[in-house]
Protein backbone atom coordinates (compact mmCIF):
# COMPACT_ATOMS: atom_id res chain seq x y z
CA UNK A 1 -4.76 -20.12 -10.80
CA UNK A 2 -4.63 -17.57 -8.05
CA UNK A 3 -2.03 -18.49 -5.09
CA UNK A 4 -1.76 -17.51 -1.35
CA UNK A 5 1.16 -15.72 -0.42
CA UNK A 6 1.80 -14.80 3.54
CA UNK A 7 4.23 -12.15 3.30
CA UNK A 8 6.17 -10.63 6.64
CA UNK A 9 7.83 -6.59 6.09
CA UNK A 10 10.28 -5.64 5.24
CA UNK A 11 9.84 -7.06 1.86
CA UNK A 12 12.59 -8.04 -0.41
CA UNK A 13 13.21 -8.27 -4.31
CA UNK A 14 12.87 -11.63 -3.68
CA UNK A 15 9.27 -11.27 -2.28
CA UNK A 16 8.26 -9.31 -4.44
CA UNK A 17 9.68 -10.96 -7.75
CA UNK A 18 7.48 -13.81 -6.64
CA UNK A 19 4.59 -12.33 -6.52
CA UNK A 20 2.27 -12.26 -9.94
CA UNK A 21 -1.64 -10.77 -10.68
CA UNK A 22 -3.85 -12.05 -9.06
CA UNK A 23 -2.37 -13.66 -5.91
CA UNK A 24 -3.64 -13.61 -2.78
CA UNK A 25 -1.39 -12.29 -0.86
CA UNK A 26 -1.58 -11.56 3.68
CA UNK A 27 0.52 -9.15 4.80
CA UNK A 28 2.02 -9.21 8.09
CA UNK A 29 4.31 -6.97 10.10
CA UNK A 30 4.62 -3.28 10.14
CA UNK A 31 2.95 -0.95 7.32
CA UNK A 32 2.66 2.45 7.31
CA UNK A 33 -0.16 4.85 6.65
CA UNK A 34 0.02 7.94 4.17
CA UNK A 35 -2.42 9.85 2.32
CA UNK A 36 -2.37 12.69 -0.25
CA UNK A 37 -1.57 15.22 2.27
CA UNK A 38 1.44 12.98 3.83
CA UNK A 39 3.05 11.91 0.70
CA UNK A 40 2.79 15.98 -0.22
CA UNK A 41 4.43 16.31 3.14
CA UNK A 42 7.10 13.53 2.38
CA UNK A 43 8.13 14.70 -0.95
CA UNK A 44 8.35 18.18 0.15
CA UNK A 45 10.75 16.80 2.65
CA UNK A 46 13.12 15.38 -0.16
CA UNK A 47 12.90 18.23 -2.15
CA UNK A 48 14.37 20.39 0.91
CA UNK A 49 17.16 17.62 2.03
CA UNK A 50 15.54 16.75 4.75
CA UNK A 51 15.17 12.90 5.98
CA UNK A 52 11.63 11.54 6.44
CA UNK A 53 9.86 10.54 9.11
CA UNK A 54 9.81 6.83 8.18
CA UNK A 55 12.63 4.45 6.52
CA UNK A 56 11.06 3.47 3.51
CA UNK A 57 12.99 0.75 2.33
CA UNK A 58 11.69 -2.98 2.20
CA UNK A 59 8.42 -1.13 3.21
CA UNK A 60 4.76 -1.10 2.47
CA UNK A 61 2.57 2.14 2.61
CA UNK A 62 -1.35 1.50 2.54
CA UNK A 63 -3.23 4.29 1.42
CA UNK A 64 -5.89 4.69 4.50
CA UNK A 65 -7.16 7.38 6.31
CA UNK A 66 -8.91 5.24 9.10
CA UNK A 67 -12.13 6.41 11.40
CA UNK A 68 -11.41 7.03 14.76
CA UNK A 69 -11.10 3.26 16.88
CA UNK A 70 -14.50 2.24 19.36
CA UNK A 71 -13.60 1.99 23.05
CA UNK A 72 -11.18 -1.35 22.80
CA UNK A 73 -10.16 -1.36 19.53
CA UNK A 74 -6.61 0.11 18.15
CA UNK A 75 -8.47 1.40 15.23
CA UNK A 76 -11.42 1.95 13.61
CA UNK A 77 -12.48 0.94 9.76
CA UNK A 78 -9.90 1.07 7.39
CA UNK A 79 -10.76 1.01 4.11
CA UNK A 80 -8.42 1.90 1.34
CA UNK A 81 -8.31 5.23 -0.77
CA UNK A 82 -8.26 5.19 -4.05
CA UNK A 83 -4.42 5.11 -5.45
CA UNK A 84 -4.23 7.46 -8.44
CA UNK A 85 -4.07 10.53 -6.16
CA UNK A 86 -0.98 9.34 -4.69
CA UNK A 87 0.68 8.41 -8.05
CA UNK A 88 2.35 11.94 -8.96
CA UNK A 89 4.44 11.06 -5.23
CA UNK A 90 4.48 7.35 -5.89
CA UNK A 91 7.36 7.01 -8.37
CA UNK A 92 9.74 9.09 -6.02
CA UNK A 93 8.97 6.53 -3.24
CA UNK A 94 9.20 4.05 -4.96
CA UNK A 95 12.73 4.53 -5.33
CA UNK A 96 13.81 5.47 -1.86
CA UNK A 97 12.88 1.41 -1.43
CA UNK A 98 9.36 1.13 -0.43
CA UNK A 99 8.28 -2.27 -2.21
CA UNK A 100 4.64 -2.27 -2.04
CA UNK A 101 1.23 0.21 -1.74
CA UNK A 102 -1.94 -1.13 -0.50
CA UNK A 103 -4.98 0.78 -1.93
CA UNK A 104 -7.69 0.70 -4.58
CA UNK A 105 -8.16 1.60 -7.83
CA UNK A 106 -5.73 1.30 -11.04
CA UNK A 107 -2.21 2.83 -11.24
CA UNK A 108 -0.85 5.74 -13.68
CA UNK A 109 1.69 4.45 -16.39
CA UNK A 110 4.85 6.10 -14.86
CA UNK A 111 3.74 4.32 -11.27
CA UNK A 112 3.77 0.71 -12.98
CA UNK A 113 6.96 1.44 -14.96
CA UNK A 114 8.63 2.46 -11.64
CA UNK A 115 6.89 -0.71 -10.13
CA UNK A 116 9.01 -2.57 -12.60
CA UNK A 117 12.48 -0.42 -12.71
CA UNK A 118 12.03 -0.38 -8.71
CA UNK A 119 11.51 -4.18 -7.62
CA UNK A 120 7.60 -2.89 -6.00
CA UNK A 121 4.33 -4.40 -6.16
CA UNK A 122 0.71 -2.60 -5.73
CA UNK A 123 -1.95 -4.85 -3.91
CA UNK A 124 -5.48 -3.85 -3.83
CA UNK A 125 -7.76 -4.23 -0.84
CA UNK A 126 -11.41 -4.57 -0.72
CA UNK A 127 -13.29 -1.25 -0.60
CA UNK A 128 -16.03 -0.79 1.55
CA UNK A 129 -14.62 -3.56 3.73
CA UNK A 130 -13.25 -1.15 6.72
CA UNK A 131 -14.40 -2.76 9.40
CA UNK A 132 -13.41 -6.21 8.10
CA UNK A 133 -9.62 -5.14 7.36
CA UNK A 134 -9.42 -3.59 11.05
CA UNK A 135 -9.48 -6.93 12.35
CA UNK A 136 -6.70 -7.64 10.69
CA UNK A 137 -4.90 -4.82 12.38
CA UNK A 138 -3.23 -5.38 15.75
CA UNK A 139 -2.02 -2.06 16.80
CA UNK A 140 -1.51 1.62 15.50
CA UNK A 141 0.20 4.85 16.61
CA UNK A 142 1.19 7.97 14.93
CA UNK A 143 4.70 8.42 13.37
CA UNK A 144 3.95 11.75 11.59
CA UNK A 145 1.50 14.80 11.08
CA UNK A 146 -0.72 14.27 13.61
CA UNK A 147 -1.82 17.88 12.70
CA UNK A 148 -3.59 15.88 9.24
CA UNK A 149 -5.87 13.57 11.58
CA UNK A 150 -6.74 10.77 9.52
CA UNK A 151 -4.22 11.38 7.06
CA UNK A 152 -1.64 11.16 9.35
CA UNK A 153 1.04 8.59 8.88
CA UNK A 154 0.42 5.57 11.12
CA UNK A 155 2.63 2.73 12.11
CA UNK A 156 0.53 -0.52 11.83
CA UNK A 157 1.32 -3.68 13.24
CA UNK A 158 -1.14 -6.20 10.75
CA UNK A 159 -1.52 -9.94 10.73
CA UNK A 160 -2.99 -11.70 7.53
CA UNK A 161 -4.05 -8.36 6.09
CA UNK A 162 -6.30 -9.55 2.67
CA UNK A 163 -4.79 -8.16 -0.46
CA UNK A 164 -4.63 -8.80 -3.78
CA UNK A 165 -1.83 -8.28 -6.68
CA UNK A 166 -2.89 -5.63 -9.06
CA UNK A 167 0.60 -4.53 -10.50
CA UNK A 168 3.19 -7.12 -10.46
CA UNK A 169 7.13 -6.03 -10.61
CA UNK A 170 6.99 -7.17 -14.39
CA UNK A 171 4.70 -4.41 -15.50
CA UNK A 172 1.20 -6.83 -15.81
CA UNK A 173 -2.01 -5.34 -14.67
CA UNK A 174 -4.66 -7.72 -13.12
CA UNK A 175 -7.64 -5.26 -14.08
CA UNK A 176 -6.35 -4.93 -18.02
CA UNK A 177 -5.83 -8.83 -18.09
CA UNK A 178 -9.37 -9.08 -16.13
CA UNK A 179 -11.28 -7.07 -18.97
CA UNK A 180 -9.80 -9.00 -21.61
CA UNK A 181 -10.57 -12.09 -20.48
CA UNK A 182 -14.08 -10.53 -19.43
CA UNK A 183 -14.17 -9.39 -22.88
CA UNK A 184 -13.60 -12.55 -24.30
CA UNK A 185 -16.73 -14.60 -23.27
């Protein structure tokens, strides 16, 4: 049976370690932003010695590129993007500390085994619900590469952002045990 978890960030292994497929899980606290253009950005950062933009550790990253906000709003709809393009950067991340990704979509091998060896977690959000998840969203500003627009990494301050637990820290994937159960009927 499904739980509710309220998590705040920075995240621990202890957060994280508690968390299995399928939970429900509201995020609170600051997240960052990053999409395949950042996290090109931020591992061509590593690769030259340079520090990043953003502290990564105890951190989560949602993969959003969000629509520019109405007149009183701090942003506009923010749906996730789908994961797998991030996942040749993801591993990397993964172990400078950041402990969970927000996006949609299933993971690459590598990306769930350094899930595991790495303490993280991947939660999914609800595509097509943009508008819906910017509520949850309290305020945003730009950290890094403004040049890349929507892309850009964000700072987001969230409260009771709806995700899900795709990819536990023990390797289990919520849409392989899904289909089998699916299967099974």
């Amino acid at each position: 049976m499904p739980r509710t978890r309220r998590l705040t960030t920075p995240l621990s292994d202890q957060d994280v370690e508690a968390l299995e497929i399928g939970d429900n899980v509201l995020v609170n606290g600051v997240i960052y932003t990053a999409r395949d253009a950042a996290h090109k950005r931020l591992i061509d950062l590593l690769e030259a010695g340079q520090p990043l933009p953003v502290d990564l550790r105890g951190q989560v990253m949602f993969y959003v590129g969000p629509s520019p906000a109405r007149p009183g709003r701090v942003i506009g709809a923010a749906g996730p993007t789908t994961s797998y393009r991030m996942d040749p950067y993801a591993p990397q991340l993964l172990r400078l500390g950041l402990k969970a990704m927000i996006g949609k979509g299933k993971r690459s091998q590598e990306v769930i085994d350094a899930m595991v060896a790495c303490k993280a977690v991947y939660l999914g959000a609800i595509g097509g619900a943009g508008a819906l998840i910017s509520q949850s969203i309290k305020a945003a500003e730009i950290v890094a590469y403004e040049d890349l627009g929507p892309e850009a990494i964000r700072r987001l301050v969230v409260e009771d952002l709806p995700t899900i637990v795709i990819n536990d820290c023990q390797g289990n994937d919520f849409y392989d045990v899904s289909l089998k159960r699916y299967a099974r009927r």
